[in-house]
N, C-alpha and C. Protein backbone atom coordinates (compact mmCIF):
# COMPACT_ATOMS: atom_id res chain seq x y z
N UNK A 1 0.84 -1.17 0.00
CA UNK A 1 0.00 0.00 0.00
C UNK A 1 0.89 1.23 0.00
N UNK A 2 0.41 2.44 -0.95
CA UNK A 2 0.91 3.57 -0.64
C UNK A 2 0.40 4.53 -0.16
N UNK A 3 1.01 5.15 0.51
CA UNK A 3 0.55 6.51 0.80
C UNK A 3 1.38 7.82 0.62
N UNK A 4 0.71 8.25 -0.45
CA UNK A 4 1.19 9.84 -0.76
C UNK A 4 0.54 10.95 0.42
N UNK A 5 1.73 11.59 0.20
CA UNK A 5 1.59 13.23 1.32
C UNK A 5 2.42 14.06 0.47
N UNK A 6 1.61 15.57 1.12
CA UNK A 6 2.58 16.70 0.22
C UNK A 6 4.04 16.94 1.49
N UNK A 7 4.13 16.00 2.28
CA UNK A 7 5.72 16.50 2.98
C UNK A 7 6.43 15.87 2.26
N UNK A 8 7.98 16.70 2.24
CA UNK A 8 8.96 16.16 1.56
C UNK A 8 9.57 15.71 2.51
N UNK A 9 10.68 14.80 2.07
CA UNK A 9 11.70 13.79 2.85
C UNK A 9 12.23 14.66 4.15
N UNK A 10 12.63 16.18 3.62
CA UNK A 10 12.84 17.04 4.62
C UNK A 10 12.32 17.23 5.93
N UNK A 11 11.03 17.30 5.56
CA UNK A 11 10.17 17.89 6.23
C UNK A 11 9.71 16.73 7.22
N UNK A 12 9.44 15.03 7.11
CA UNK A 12 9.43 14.14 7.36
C UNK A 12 10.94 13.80 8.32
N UNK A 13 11.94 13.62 7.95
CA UNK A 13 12.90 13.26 8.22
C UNK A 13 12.65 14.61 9.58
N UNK A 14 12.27 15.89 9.65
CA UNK A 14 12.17 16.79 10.66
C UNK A 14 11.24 16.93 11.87
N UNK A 15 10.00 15.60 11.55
CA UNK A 15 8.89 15.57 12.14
C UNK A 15 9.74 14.28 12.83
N UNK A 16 9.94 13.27 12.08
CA UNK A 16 10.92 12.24 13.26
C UNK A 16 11.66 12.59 14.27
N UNK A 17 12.92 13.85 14.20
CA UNK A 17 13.05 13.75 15.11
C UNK A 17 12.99 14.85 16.05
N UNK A 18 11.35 15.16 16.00
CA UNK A 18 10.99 15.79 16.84
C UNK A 18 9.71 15.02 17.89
N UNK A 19 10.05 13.39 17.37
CA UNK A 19 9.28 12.85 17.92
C UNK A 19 9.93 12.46 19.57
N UNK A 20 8.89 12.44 20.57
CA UNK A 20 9.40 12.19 21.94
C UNK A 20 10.34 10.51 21.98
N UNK A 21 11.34 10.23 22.64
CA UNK A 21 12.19 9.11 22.97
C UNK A 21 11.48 7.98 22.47
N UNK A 22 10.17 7.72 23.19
CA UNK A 22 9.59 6.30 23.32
C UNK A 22 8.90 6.49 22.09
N UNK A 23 8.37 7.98 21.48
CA UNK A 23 7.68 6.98 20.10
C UNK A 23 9.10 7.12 18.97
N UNK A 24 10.02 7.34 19.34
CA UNK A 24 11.14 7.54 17.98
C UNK A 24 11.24 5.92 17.88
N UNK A 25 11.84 5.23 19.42
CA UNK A 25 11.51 3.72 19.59
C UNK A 25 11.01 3.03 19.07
N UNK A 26 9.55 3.26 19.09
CA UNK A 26 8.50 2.46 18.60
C UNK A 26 8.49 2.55 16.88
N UNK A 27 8.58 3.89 16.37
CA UNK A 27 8.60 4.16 15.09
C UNK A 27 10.41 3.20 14.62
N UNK A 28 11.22 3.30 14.85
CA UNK A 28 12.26 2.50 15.44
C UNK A 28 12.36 1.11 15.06
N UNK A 29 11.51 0.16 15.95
CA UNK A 29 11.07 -0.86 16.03
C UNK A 29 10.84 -1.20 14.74
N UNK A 30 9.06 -0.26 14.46
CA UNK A 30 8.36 -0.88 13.17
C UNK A 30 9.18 -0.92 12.08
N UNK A 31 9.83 -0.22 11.77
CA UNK A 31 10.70 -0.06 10.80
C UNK A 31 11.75 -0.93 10.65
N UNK A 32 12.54 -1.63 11.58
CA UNK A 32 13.43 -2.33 11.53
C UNK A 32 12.55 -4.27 11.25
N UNK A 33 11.34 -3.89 11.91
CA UNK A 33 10.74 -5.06 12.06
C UNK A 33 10.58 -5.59 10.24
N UNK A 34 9.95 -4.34 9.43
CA UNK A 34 9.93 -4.24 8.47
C UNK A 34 11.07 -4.90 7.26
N UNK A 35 12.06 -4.40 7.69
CA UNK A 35 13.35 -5.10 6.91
C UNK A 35 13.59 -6.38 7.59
N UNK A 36 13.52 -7.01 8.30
CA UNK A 36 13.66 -8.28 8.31
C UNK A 36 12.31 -9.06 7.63
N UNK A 37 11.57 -8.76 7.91
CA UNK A 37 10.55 -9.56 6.52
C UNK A 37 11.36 -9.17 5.36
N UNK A 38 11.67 -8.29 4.72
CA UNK A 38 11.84 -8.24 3.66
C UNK A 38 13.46 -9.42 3.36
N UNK A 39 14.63 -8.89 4.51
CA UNK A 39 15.47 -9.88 4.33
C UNK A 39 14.79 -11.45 4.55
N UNK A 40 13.97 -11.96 4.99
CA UNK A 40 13.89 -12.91 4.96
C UNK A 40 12.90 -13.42 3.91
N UNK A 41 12.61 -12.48 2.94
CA UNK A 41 12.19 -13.09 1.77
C UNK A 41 13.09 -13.05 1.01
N UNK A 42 14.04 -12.46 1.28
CA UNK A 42 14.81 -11.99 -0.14
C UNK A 42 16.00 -13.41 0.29
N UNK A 43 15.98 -13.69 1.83
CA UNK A 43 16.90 -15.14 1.71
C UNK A 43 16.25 -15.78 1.88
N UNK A 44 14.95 -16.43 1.88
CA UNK A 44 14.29 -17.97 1.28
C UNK A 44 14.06 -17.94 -0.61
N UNK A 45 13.92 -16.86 -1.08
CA UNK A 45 14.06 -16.62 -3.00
C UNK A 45 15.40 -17.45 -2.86
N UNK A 46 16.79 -16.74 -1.97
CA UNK A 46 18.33 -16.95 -2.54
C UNK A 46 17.99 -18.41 -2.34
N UNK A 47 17.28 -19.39 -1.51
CA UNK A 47 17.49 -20.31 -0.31
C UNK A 47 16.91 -21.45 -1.90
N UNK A 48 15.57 -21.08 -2.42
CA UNK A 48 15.05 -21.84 -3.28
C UNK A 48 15.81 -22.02 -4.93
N UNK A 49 16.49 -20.58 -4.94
CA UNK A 49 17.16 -20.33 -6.50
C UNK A 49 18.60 -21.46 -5.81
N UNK A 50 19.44 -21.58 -5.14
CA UNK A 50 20.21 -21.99 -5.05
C UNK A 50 20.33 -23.45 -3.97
N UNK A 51 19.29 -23.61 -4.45
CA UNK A 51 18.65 -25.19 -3.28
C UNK A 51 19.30 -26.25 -4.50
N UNK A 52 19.45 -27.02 -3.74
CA UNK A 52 19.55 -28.66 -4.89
C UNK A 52 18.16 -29.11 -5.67
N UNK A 53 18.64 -29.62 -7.19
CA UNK A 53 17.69 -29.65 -8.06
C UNK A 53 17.57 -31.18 -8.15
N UNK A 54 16.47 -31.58 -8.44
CA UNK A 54 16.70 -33.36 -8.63
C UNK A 54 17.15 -33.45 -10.14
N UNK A 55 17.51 -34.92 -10.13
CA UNK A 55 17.95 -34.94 -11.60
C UNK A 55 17.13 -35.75 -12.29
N UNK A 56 16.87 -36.32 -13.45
CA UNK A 56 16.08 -36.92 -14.39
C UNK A 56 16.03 -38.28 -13.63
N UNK A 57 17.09 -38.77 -13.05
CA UNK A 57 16.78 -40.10 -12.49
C UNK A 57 16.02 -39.65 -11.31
N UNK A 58 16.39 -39.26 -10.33
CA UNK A 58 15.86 -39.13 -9.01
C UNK A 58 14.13 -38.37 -9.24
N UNK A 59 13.66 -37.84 -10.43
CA UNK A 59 12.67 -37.46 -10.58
C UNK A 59 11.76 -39.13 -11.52
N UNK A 60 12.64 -39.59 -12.04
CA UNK A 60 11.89 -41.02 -12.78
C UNK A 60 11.82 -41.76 -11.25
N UNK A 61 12.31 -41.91 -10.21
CA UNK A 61 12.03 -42.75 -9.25
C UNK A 61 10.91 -42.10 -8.47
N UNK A 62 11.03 -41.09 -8.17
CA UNK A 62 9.95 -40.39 -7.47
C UNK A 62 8.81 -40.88 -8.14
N UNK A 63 8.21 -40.80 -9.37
CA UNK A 63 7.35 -41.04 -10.19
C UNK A 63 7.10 -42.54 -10.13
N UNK A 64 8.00 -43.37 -10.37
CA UNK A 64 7.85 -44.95 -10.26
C UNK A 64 7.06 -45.00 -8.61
N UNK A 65 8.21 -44.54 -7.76
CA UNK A 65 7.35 -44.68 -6.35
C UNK A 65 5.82 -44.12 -6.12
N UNK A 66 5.65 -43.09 -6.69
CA UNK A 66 4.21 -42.49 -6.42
C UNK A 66 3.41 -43.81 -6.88
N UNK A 67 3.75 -44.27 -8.24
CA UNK A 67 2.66 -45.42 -9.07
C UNK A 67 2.73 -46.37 -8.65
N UNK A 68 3.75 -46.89 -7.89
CA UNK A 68 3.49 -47.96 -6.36
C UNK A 68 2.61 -47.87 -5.46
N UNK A 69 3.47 -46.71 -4.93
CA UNK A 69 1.64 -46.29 -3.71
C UNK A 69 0.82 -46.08 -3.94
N UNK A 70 0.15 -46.21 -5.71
CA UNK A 70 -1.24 -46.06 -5.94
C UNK A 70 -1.39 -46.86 -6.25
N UNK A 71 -0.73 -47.98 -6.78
CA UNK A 71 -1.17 -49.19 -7.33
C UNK A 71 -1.57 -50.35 -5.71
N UNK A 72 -0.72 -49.91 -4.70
CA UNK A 72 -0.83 -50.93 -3.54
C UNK A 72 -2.13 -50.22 -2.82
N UNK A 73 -2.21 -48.75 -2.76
CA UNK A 73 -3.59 -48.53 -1.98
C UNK A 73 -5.17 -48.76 -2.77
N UNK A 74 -4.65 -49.25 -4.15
CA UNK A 74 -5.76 -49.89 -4.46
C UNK A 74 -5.73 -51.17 -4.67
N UNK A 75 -4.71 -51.94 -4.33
CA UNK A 75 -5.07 -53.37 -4.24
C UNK A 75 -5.78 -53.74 -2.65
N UNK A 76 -5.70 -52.88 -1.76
CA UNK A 76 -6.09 -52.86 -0.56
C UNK A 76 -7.35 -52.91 -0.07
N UNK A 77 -7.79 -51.64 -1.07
CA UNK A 77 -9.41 -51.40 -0.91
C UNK A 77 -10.11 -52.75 -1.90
């Protein structure tokens, strides 16, 4: 979500710190809280782009195994 205002960065950056101790803190907080979501999306992307890939065999066995366990849970029923 955005939100536009007619203050400039100046003028903003001048209202911060004229904010009292405990809300500079709090404003502080949210903000920092903020960048760690973001780092921690930006390292589970790195985590998935650079994860181990299966290979053509290990993906033909996966597949053989699935058509096992469907072939045995219907010899069952």
């Amino acid at each position: 979500m955005q939100v536009q205002s007619e203050m400039t960065f100046e003028q903003l950056a001048d209202a911060i710190q004229k904010l009292p101790p405990t809300e500079w803190k709090r404003l502080k907080t949210l903000i920092d809280s903020g960048k760690r979501k973001t780092r921690s999306r930006e390292e589970l992307l790195a985590l998935l782009l650079n994860g181990p890939v299966a290979t053509e065999e290990e993906i033909r066995t996966i597949e053989n195994n699935r058509k096992a366990i469907n072939q045995w849970g219907r010899k069952r029923l």
